[in-house]
Protein backbone atom coordinates (compact mmCIF):
# COMPACT_ATOMS: atom_id res chain seq x y z
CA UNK A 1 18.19 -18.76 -8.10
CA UNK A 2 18.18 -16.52 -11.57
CA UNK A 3 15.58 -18.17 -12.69
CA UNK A 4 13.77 -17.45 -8.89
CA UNK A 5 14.60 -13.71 -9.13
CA UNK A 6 13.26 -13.48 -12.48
CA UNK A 7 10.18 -15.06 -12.16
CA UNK A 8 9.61 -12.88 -8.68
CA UNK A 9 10.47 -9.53 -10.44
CA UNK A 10 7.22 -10.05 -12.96
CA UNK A 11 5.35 -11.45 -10.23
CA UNK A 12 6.05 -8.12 -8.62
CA UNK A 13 4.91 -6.31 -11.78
CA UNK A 14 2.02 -8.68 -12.08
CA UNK A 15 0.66 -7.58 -8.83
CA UNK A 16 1.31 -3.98 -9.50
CA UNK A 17 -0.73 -4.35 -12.16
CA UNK A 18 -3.59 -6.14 -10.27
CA UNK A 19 -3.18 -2.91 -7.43
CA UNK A 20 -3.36 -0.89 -10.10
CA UNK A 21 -6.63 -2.18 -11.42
CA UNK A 22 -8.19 -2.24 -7.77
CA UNK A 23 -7.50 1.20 -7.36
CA UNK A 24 -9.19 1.98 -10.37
CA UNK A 25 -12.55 0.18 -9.57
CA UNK A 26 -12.16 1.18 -6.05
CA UNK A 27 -12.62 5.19 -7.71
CA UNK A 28 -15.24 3.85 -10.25
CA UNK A 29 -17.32 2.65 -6.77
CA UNK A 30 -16.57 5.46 -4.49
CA UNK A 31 -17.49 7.71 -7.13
CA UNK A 32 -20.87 6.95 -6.95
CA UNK A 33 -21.54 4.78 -3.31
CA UNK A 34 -19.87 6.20 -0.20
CA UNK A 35 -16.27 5.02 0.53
CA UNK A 36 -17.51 3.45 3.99
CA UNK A 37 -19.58 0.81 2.28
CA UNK A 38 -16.67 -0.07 -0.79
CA UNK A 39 -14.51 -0.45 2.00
CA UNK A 40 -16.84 -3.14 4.05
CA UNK A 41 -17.81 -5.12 1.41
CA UNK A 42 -14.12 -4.95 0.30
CA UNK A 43 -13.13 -6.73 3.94
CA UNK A 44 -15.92 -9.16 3.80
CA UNK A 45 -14.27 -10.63 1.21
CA UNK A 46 -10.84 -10.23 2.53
CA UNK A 47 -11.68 -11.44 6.04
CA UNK A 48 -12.98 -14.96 4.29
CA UNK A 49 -9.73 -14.88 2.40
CA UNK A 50 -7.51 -15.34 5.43
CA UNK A 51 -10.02 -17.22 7.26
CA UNK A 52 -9.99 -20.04 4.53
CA UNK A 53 -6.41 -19.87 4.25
CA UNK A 54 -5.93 -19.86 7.78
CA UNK A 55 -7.97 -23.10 7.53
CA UNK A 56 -5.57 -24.58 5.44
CA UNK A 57 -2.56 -23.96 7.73
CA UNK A 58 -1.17 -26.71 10.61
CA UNK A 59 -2.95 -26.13 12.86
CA UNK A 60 -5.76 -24.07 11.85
CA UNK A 61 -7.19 -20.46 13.19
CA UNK A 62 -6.13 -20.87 16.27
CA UNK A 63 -2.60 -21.75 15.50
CA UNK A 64 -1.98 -18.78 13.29
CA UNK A 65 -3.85 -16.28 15.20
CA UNK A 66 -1.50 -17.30 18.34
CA UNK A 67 0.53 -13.73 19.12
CA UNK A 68 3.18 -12.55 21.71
CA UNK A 69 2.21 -9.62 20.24
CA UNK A 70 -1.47 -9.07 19.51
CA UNK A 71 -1.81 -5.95 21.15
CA UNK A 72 -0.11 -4.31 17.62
CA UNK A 73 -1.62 -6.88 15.39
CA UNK A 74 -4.53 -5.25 16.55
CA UNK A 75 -3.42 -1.99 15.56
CA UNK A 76 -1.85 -2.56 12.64
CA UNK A 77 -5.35 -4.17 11.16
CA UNK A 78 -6.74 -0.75 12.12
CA UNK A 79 -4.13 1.26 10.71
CA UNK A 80 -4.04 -0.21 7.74
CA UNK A 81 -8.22 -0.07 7.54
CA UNK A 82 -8.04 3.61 7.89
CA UNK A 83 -5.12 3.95 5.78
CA UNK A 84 -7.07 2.41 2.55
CA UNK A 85 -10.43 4.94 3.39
CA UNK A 86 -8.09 7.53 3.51
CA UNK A 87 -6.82 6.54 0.06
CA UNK A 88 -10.10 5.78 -1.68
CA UNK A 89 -11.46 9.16 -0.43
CA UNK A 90 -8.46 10.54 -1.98
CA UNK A 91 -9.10 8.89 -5.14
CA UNK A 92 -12.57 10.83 -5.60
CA UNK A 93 -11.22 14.31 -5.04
CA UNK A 94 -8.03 14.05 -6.74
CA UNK A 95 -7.80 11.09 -8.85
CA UNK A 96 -5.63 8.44 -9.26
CA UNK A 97 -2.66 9.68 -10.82
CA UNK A 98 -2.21 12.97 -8.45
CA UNK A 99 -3.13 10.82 -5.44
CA UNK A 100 -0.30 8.00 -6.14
CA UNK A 101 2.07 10.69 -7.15
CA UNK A 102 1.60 12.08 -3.65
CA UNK A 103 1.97 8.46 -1.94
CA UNK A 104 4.81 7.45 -3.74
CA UNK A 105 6.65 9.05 -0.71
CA UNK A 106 6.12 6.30 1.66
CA UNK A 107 9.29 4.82 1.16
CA UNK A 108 10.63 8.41 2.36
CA UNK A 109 8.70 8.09 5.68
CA UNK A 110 9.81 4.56 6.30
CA UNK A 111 13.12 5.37 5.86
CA UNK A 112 12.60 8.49 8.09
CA UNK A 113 10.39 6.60 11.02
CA UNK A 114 12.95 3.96 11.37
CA UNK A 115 14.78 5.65 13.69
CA UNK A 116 12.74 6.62 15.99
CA UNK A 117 10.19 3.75 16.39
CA UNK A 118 12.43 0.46 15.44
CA UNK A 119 15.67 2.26 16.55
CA UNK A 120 17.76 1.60 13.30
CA UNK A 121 20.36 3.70 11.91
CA UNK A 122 19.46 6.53 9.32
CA UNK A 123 22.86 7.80 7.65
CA UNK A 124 23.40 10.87 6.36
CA UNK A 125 23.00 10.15 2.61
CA UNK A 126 19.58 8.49 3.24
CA UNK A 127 18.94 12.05 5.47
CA UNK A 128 19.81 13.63 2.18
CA UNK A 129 17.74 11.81 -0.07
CA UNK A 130 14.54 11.52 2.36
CA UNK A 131 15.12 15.52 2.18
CA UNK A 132 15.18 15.07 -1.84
CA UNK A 133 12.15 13.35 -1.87
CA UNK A 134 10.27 15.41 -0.04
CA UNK A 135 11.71 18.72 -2.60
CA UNK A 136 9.95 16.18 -4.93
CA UNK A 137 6.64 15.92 -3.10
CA UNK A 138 6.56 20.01 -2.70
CA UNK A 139 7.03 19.95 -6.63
CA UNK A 140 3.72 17.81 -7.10
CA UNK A 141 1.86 19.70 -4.39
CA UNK A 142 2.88 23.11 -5.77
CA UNK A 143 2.05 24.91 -2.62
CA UNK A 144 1.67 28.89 -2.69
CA UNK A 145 0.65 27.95 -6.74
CA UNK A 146 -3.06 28.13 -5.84
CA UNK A 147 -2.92 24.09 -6.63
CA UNK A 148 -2.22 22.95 -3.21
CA UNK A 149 -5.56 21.70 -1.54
CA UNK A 150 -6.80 20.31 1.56
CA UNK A 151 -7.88 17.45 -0.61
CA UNK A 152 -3.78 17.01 -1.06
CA UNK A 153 -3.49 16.07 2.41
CA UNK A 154 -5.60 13.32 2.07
CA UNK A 155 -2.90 10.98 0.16
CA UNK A 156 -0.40 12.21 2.12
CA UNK A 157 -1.81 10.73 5.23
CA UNK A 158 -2.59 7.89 3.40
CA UNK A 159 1.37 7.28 2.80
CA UNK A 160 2.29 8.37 6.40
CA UNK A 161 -0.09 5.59 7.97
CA UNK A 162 0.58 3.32 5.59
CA UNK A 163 4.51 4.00 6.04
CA UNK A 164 3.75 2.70 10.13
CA UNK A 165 2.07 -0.05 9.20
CA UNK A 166 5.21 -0.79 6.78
CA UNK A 167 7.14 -0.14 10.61
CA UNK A 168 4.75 -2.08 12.66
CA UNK A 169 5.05 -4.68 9.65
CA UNK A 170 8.71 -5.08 10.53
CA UNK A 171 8.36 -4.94 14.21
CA UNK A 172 5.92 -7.91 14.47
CA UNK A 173 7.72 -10.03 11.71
CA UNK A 174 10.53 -10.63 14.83
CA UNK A 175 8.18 -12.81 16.44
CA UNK A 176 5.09 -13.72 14.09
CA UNK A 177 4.45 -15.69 11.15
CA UNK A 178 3.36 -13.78 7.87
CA UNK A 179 0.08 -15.83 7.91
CA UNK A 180 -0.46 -14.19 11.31
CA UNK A 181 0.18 -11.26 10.14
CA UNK A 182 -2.12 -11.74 7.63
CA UNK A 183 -5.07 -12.86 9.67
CA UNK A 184 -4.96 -10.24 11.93
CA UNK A 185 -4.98 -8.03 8.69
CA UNK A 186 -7.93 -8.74 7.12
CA UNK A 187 -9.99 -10.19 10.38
CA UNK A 188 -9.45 -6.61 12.46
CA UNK A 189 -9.96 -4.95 9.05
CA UNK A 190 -13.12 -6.77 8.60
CA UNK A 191 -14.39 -5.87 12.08
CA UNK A 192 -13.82 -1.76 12.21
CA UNK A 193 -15.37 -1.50 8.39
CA UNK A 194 -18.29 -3.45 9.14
CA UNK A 195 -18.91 -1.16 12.50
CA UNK A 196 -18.73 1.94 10.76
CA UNK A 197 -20.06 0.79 7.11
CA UNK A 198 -22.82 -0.90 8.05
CA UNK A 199 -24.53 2.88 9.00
CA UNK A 200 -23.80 3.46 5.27
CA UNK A 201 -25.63 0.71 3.10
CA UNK A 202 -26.40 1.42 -0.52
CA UNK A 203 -28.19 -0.83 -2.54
CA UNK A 204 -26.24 -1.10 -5.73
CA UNK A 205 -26.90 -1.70 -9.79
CA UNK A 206 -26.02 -5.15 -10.55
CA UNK A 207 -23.68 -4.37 -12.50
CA UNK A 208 -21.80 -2.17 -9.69
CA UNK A 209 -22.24 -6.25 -7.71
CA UNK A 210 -20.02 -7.76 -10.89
CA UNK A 211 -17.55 -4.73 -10.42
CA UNK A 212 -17.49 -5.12 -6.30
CA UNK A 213 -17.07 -8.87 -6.97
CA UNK A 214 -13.98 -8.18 -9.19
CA UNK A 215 -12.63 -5.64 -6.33
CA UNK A 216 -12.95 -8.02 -3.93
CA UNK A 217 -11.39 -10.97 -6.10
CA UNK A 218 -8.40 -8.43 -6.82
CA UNK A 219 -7.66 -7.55 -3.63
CA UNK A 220 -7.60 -11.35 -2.49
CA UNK A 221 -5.31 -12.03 -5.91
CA UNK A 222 -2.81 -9.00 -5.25
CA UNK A 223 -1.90 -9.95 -1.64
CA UNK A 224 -1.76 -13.96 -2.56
CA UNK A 225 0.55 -13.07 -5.14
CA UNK A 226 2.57 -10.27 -3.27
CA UNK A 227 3.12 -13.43 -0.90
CA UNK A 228 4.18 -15.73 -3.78
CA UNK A 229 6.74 -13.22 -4.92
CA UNK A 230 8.63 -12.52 -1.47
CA UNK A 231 8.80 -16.34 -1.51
CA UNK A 232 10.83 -16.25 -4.91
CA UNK A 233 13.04 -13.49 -3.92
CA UNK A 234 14.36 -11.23 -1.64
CA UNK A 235 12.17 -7.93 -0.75
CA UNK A 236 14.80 -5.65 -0.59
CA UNK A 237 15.12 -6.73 -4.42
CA UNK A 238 11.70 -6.68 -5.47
CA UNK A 239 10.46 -3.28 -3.68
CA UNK A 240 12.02 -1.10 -6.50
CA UNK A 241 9.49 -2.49 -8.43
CA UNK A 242 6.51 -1.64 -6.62
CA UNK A 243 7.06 1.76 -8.38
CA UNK A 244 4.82 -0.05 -11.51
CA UNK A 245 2.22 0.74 -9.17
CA UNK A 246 2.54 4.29 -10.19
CA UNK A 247 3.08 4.11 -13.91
CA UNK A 248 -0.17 1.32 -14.09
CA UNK A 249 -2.21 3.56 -12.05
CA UNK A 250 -1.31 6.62 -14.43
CA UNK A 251 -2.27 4.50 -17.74
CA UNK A 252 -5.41 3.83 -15.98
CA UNK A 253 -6.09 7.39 -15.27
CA UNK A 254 -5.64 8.92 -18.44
CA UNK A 255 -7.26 6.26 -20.66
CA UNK A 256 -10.02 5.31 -18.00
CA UNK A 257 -10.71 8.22 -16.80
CA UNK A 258 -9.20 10.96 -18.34
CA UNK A 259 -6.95 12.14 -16.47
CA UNK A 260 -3.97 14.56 -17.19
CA UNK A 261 0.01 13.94 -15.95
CA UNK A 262 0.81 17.69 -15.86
CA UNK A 263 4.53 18.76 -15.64
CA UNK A 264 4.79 19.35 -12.35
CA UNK A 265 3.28 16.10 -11.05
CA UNK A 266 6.18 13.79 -13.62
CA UNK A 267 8.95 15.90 -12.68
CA UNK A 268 7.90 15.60 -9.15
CA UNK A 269 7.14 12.13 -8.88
CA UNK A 270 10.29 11.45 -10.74
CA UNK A 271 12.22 13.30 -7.78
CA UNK A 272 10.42 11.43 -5.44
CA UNK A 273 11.09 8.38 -7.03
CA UNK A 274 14.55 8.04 -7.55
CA UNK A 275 15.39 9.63 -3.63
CA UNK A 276 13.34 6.40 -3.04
CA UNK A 277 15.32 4.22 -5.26
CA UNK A 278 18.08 5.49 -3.52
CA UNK A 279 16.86 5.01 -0.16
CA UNK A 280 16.05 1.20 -1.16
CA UNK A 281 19.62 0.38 -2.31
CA UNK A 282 21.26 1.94 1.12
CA UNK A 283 19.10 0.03 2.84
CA UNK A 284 20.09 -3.41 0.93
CA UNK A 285 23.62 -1.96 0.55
CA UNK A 286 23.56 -1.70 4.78
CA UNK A 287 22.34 -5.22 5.00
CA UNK A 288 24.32 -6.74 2.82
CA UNK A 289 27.35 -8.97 3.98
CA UNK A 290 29.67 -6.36 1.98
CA UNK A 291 29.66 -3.09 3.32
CA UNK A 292 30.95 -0.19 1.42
CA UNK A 293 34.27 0.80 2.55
């Protein structure tokens, strides 16, 4: 089970990594082609992804697209399609590292939505540290500064609608396989970018085709291996170290494309992450056999 636990934690890393890397072709793209298109081709690939793998399952497609629920498979696809527009578009106008700085809150709003849409208990020292977090976000956004933009908001809706498709993630894992979840992912995803980004074709450089090719392979190698590590261990184990997300995506800033991390930003995202790490542990801590007396 060490051994397990070990191996998942650098898997976890390892895909990081690999997210970190698509994010940074996904700017490199949308920096010169319009987000709408990156996004398409993006879920062309992704769609025949979980269409081969649904293949490969008992059963086949229509065994792992069967739902109870399809209504909010349905809207999580599109949720989670608008949710990575939002982020590319984010990308552009603020870059990577201020853009991930500002989504590292998710977490936060998880922890916050609970509550109201899954009806689980929010104590007060997860109130406290949501509250932290956000003292943390405020920090990175600077607001009265002159730095605060409407630009800023753009990764912070980002986190918010990816932090309900998180929710909706939970919700629909009560009655649904994850390789339904999955098809429904990339399938609906597939569907809403192709009927908006097909207005916006661009024909592109060959060489942007080899770097599309490698987004596209990426994306289909981060979520295969996302998979592979929540079958090696626990979630509630391996999420602190979806933070590597941030620190990757930083390296790749500055060196790629020379970026700055001011101050403000690594204090703030520093706040932000530890009222998350926080956040984490009382949630593992509250489903954990031992309680805290």
């Amino acid at each position: 089970m060490q051994n397990n636990l070990r191996s998942g934690i650098l898997l976890m890393i390892l895909t990081m990594f690999v997210f970190a890397s698509q994010d940074g072709i996904s700017r490199h793209l949308a920096s010169t082609y319009n987000v709408e298109m990156v996004v398409m081709v993006r879920y062309w690939f992704f769609a025949a992804f979980v269409l081969w793998l649904a293949t490969r399952t008992e059963g086949g497609i229509k065994a792992v697209a069967r739902s109870p629920v399809v209504g909010l498979q349905i809207l999580r696809g599109v949720i989670l399609a608008v949710e990575i527009w939002i982020a590319i578009l984010g990308f552009t106008y603020l870059g990577l590292i201020a853009s991930h700085a500002i989504f590292a809150c998710y977490p936060l709003m998880i922890a916050a939505l609970s509550g109201p849409i899954l009806g689980e208990k929010v104590g007060w020292r997860r109130w406290i540290a949501i509250g932290i977090g956000f003292v943390g976000l405020l920090i990175v956004l600077q607001p009265g500064a002159g730095v605060f933009s409407i630009a800023a908001a753009l990764p912070f809706i980002s986190a918010l609608l990816f932090a309900v498709y998180g929710l909706l993630n939970r919700y629909v894992a009560r009655t649904d396989r994850t390789s339904t979840s999955f098809f429904w992912t990339g399938t609906v995803g597939a569907v809403l970018a192709t009927f908006v980004g097909i207005w916006f074709w661009e024909n592109m450089t060959p060489n942007d085709w080899l770097w599309m090719g490698t987004l596209c392979v990426s994306g289909a190698l981060g979520h295969w291996l996302l998979i592979k590590c929540y079958e090696l261990a626990e979630a509630s184990v391996l999420q602190p170290f979806a933070y590597f997300h941030l620190v990757f995506v930083t390296l790749i800033g500055i060196a790629v494309f020379g970026e700055t991390l001011s101050f403000h930003i690594a204090l703030g995202s520093a706040v932000v992450i530890g009222a998350g790490l926080f956040t984490l542990w009382r949630e593992r801590l509250k489903t954990s056999p031992l309680k805290e007396l």
